[in-house]
C-alpha atoms as a PDB file:
ATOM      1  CA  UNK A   1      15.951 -24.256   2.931  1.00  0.00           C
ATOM      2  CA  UNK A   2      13.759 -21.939   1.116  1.00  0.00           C
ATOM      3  CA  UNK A   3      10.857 -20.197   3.570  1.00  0.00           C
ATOM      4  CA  UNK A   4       7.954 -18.452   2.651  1.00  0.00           C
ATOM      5  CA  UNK A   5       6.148 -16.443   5.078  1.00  0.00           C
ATOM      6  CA  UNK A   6       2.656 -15.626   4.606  1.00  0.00           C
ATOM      7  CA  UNK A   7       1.069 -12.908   5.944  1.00  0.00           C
ATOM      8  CA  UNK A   8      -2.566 -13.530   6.996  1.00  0.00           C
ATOM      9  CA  UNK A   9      -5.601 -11.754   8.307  1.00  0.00           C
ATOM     10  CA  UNK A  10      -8.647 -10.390   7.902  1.00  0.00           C
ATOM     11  CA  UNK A  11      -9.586  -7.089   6.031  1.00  0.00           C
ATOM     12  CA  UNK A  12      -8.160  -3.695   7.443  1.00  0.00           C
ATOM     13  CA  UNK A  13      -6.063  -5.281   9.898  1.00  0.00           C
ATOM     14  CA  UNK A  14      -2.864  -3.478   8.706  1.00  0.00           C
ATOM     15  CA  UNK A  15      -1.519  -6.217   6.839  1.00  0.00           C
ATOM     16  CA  UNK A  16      -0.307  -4.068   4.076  1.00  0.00           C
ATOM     17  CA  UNK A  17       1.570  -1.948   6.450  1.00  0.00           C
ATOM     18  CA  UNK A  18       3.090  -4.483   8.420  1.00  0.00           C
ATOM     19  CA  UNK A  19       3.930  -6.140   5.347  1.00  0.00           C
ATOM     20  CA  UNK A  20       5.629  -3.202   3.953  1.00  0.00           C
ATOM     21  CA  UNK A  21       7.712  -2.591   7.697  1.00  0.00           C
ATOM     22  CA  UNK A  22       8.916  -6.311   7.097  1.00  0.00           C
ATOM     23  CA  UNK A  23       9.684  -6.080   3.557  1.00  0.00           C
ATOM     24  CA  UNK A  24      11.951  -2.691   4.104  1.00  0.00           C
ATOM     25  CA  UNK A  25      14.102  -4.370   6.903  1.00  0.00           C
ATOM     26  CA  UNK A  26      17.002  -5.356   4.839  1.00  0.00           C
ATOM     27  CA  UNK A  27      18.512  -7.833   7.914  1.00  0.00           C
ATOM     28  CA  UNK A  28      15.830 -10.588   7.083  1.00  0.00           C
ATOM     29  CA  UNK A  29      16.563 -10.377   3.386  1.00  0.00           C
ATOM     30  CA  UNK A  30      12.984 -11.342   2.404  1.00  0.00           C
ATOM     31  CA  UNK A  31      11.482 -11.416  -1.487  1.00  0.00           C
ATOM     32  CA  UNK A  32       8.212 -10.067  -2.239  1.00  0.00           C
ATOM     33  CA  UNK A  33       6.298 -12.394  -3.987  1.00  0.00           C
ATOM     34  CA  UNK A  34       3.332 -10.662  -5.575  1.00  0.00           C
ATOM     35  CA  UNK A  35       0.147 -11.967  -6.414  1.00  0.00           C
ATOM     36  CA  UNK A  36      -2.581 -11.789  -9.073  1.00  0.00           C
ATOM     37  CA  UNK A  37      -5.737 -10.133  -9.362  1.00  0.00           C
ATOM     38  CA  UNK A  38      -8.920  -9.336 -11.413  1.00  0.00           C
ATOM     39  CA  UNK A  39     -10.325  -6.850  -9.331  1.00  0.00           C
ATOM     40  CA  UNK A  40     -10.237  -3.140 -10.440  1.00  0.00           C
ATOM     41  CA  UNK A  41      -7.231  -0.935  -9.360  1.00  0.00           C
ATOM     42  CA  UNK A  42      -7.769   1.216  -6.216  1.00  0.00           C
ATOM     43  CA  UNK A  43      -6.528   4.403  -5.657  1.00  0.00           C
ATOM     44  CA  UNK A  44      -3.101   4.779  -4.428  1.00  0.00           C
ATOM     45  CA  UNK A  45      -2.339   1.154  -6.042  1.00  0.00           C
ATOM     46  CA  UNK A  46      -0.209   0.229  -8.885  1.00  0.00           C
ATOM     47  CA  UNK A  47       0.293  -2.215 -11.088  1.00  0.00           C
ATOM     48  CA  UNK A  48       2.880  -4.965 -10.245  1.00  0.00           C
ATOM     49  CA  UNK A  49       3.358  -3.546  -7.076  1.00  0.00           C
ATOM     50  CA  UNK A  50       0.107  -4.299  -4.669  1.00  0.00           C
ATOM     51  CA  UNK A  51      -0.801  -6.928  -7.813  1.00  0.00           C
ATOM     52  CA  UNK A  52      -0.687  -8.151 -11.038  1.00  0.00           C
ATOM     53  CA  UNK A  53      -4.011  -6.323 -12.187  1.00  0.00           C
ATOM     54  CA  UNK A  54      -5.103  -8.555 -14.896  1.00  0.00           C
ATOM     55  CA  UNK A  55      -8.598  -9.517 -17.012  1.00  0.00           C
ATOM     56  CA  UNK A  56     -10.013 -12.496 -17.210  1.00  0.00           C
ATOM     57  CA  UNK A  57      -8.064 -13.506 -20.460  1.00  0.00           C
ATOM     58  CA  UNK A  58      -5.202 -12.951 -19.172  1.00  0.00           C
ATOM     59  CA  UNK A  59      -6.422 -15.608 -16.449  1.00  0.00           C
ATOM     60  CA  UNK A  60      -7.636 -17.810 -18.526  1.00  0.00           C
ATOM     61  CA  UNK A  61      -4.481 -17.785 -20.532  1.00  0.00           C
ATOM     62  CA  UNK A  62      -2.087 -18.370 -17.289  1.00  0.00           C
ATOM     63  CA  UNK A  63      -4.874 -21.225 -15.779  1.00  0.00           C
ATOM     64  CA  UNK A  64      -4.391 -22.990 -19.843  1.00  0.00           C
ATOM     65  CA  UNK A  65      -0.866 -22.938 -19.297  1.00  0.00           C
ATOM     66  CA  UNK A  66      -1.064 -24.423 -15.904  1.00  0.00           C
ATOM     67  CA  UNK A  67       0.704 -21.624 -13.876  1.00  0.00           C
ATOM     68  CA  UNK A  68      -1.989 -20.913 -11.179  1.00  0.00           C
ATOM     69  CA  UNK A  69      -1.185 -22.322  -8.013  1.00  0.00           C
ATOM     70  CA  UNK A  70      -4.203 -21.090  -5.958  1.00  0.00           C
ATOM     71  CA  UNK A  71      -7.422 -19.244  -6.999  1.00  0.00           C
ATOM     72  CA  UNK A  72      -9.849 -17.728  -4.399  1.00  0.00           C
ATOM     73  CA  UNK A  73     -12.993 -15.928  -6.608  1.00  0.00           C
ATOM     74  CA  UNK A  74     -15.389 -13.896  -4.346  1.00  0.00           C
ATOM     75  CA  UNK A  75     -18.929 -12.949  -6.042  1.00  0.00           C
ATOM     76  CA  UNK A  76     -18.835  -9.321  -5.071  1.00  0.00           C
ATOM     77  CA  UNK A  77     -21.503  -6.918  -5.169  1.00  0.00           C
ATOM     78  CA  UNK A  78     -19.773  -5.618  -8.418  1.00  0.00           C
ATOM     79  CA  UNK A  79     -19.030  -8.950  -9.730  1.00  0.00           C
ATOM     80  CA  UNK A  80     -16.770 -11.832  -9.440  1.00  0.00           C
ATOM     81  CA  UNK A  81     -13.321 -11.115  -8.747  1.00  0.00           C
ATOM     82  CA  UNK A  82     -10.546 -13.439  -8.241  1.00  0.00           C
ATOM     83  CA  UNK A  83      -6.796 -13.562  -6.630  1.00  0.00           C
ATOM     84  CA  UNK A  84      -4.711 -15.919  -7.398  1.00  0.00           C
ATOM     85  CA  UNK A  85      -0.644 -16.582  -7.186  1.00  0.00           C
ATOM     86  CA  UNK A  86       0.741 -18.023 -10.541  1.00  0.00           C
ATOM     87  CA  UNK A  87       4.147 -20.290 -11.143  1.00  0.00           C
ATOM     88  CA  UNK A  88       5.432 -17.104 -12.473  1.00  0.00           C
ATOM     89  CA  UNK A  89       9.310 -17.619 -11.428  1.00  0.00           C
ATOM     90  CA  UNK A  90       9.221 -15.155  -8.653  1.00  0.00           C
ATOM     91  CA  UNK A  91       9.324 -18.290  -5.951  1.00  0.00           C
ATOM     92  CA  UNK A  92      12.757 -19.933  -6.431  1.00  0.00           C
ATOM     93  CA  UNK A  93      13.387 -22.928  -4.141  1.00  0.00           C
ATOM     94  CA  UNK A  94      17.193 -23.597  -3.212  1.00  0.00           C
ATOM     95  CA  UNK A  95      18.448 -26.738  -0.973  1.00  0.00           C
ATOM     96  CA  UNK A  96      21.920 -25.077  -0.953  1.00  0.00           C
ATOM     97  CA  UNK A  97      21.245 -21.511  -0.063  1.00  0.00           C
ATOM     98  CA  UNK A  98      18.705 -19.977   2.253  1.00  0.00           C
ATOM     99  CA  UNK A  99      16.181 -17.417   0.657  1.00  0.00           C
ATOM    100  CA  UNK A 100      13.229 -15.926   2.305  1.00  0.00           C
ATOM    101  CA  UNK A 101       9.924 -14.611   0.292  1.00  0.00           C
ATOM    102  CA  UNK A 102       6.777 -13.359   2.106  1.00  0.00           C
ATOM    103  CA  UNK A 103       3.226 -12.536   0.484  1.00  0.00           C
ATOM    104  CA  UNK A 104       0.270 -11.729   2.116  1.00  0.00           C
ATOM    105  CA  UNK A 105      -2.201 -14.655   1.697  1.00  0.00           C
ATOM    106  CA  UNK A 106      -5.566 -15.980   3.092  1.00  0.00           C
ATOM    107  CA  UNK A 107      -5.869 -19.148   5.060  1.00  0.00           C
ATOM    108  CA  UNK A 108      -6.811 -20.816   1.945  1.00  0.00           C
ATOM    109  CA  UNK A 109      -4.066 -19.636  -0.162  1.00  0.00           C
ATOM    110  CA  UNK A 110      -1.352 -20.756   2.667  1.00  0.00           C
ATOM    111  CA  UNK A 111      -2.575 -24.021   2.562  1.00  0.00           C
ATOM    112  CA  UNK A 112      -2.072 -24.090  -0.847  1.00  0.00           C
ATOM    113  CA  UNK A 113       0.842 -23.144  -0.748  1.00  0.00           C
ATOM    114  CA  UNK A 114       2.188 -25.248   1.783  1.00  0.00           C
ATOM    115  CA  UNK A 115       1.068 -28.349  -0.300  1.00  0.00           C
ATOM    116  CA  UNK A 116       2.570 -27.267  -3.551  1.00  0.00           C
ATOM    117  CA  UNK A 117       5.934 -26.083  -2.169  1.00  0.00           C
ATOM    118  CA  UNK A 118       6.936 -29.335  -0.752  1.00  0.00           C
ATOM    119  CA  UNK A 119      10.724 -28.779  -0.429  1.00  0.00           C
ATOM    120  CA  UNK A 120       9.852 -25.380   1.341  1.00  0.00           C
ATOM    121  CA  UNK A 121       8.818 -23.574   4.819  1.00  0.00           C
ATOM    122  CA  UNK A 122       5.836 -22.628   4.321  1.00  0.00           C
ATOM    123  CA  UNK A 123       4.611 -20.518   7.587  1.00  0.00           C
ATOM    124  CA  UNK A 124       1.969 -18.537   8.747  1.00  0.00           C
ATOM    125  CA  UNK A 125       1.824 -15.237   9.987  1.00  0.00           C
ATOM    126  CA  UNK A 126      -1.502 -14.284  11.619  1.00  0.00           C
ATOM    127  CA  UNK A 127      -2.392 -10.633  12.012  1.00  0.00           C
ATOM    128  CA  UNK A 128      -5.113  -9.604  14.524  1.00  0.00           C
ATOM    129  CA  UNK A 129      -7.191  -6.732  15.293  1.00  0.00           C
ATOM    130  CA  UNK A 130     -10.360  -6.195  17.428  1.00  0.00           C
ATOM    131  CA  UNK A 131     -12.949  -6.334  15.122  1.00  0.00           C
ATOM    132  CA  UNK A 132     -14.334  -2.514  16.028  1.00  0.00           C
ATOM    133  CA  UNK A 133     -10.831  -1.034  14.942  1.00  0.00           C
ATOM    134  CA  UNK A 134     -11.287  -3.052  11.878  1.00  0.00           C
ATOM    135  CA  UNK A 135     -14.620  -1.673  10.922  1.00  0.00           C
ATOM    136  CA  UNK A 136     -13.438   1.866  11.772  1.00  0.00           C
ATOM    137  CA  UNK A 137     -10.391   1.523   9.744  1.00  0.00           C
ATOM    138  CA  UNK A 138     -12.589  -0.474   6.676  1.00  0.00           C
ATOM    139  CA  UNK A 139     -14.799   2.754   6.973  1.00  0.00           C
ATOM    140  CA  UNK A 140     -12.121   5.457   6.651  1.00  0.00           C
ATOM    141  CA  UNK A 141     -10.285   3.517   3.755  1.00  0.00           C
ATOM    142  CA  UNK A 142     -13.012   3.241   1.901  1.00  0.00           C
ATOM    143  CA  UNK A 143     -13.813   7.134   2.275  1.00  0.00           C
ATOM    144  CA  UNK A 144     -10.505   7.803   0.859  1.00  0.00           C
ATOM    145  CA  UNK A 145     -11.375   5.857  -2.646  1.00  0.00           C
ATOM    146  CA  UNK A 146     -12.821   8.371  -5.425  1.00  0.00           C
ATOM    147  CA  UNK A 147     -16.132   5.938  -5.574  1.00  0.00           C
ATOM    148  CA  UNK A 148     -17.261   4.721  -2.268  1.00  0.00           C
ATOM    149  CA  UNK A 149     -17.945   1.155  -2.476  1.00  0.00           C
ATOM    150  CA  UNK A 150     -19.401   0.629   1.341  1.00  0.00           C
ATOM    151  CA  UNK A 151     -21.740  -2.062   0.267  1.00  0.00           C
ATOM    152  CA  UNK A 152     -18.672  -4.086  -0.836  1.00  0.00           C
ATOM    153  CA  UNK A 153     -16.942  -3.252   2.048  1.00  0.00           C
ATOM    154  CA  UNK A 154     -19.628  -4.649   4.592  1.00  0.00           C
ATOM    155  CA  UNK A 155     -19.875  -7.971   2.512  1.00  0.00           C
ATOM    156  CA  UNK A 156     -16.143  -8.550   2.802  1.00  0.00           C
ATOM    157  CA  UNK A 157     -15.834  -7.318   6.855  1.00  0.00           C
ATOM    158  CA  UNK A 158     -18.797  -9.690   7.236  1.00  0.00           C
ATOM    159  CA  UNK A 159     -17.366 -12.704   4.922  1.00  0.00           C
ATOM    160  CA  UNK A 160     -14.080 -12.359   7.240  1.00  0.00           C
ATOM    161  CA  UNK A 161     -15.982 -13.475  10.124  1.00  0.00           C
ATOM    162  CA  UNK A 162     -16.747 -16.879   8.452  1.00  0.00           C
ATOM    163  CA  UNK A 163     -13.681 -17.111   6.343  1.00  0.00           C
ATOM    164  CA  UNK A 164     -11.477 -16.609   9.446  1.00  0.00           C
ATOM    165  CA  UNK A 165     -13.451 -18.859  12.194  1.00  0.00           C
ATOM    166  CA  UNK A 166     -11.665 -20.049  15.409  1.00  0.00           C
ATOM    167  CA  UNK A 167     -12.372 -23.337  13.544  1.00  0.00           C
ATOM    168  CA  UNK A 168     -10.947 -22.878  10.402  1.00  0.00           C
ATOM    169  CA  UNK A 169      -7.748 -21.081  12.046  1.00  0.00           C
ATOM    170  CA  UNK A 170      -7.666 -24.691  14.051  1.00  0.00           C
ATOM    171  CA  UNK A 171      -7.882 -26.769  10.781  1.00  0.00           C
ATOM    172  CA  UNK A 172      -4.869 -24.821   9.024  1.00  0.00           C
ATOM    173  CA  UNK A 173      -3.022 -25.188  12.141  1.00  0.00           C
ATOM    174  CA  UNK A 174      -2.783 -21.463  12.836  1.00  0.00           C
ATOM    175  CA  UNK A 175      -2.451 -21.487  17.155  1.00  0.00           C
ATOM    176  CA  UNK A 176      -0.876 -18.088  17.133  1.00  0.00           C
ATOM    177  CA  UNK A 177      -1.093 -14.759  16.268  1.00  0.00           C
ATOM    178  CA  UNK A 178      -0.223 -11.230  16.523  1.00  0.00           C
ATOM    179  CA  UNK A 179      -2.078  -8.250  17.914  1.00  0.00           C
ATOM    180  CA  UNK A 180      -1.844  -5.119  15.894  1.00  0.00           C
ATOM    181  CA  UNK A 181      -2.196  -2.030  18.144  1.00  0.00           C
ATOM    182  CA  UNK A 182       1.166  -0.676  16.983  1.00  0.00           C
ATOM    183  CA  UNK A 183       2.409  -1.032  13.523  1.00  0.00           C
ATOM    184  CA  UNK A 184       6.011  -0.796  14.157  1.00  0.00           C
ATOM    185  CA  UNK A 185       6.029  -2.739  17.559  1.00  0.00           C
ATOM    186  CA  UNK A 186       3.898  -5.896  15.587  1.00  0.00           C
ATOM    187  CA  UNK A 187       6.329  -5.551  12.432  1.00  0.00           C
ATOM    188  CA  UNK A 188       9.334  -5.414  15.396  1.00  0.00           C
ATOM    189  CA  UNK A 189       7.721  -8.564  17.266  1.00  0.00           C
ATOM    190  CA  UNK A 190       7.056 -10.414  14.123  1.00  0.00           C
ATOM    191  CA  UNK A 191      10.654  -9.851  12.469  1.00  0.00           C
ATOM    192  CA  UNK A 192      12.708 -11.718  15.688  1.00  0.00           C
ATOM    193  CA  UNK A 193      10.059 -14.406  14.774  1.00  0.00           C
ATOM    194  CA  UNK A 194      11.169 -14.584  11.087  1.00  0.00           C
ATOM    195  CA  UNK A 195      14.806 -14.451  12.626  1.00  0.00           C
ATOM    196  CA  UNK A 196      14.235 -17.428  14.236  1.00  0.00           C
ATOM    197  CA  UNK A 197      12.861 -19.125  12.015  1.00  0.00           C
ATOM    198  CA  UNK A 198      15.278 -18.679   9.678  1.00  0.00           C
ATOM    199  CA  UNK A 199      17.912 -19.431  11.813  1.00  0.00           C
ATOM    200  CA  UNK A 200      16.229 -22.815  12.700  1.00  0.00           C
ATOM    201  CA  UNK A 201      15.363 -23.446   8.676  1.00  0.00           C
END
């Protein structure tokens, strides 16, 4: 059976690194499925790679066509951006052979994608860090950029705390999750639970 991890958390939790530990580990054979974005390229980023960096014609275009699976827009203090993961043929679902993609998604996007992919796993992984580390390491990102953007940054640390409630983690029937102290040691911990998973797919 095809499975499709997604990688969850809130901002500056080290998603992106973990993500990248998991994705270099050639024993669990996983597929990077890449998303879709409006927002402006960062520093450091590249296109096709991070995301799809696309305008809003492009979007419009994909949405006509009926590709978009899932589309989160968040009215930023720059304007409204969106993310969103299009039918694009990265995702190929197999009865016969196992395959294994992972994306990093929000709670809203998993549950998206659970309900579209019908004939797939679709499971959560939910990456945690104390919420002082998080602002710290928000901070310092957003020092590295060539235009500081800290307003931006506080509205999206602060919209985390809503978006990623004890309730709403309940609701999408997220009861576990993994501690990020150590990069390494959480990708280590997290890949014998993809193992498993895999083996039990």
């Amino acid at each position: 059976m095809t499975c499709i991890f997604c990688v969850i958390g809130k901002s500056s939790t080290g998603k992106d690194t973990v993500f990248d530990l998991l994705l270099s580990d050639k024993t669990l054979s996983l597929q990077k499925i890449v998303t879709y974005t409006t927002r402006p390229i960062r520093a450091g980023e590249e296109d096709a790679r991070e995301y799809f960096f696309v305008d809003e014609e492009e979007e419009e275009r994909l949405s006509k066509e009926g590709k978009i699976i899932e589309k989160r827009s968040y009215d930023t203090v720059y304007g409204k951006w969106d993310y969103f993961t299009v039918d694009d043929g990265q995702i190929v679902l197999s009865e016969s052979a196992d395959k294994s993609y992972i994306v990093i998604a929000t709670l809203e996007s998993f549950t998206k994608l659970k309900a579209f992919y019908k004939n797939a796993l679709v499971v959560p992984i939910y990456i945690y860090v104390e919420d002082g580390i998080r602002l710290q390491r928000a901070l310092d990102r957003e020092k590295a950029q060539k235009v500081h953007r800290y307003d931006e940054m506080c509205r999206r640390y602060l919209g985390d705390m809503k978006d990623f409630s004890d309730e709403k983690l309940v609701e999408c029937g997220i009861d576990h999750c993994f501690e990020n102290e150590d990069s390494q040691r959480t990708a280590d911990e997290i890949a014998s639970y993809i193992r498993s998973v895999q083996r039990g797919a």
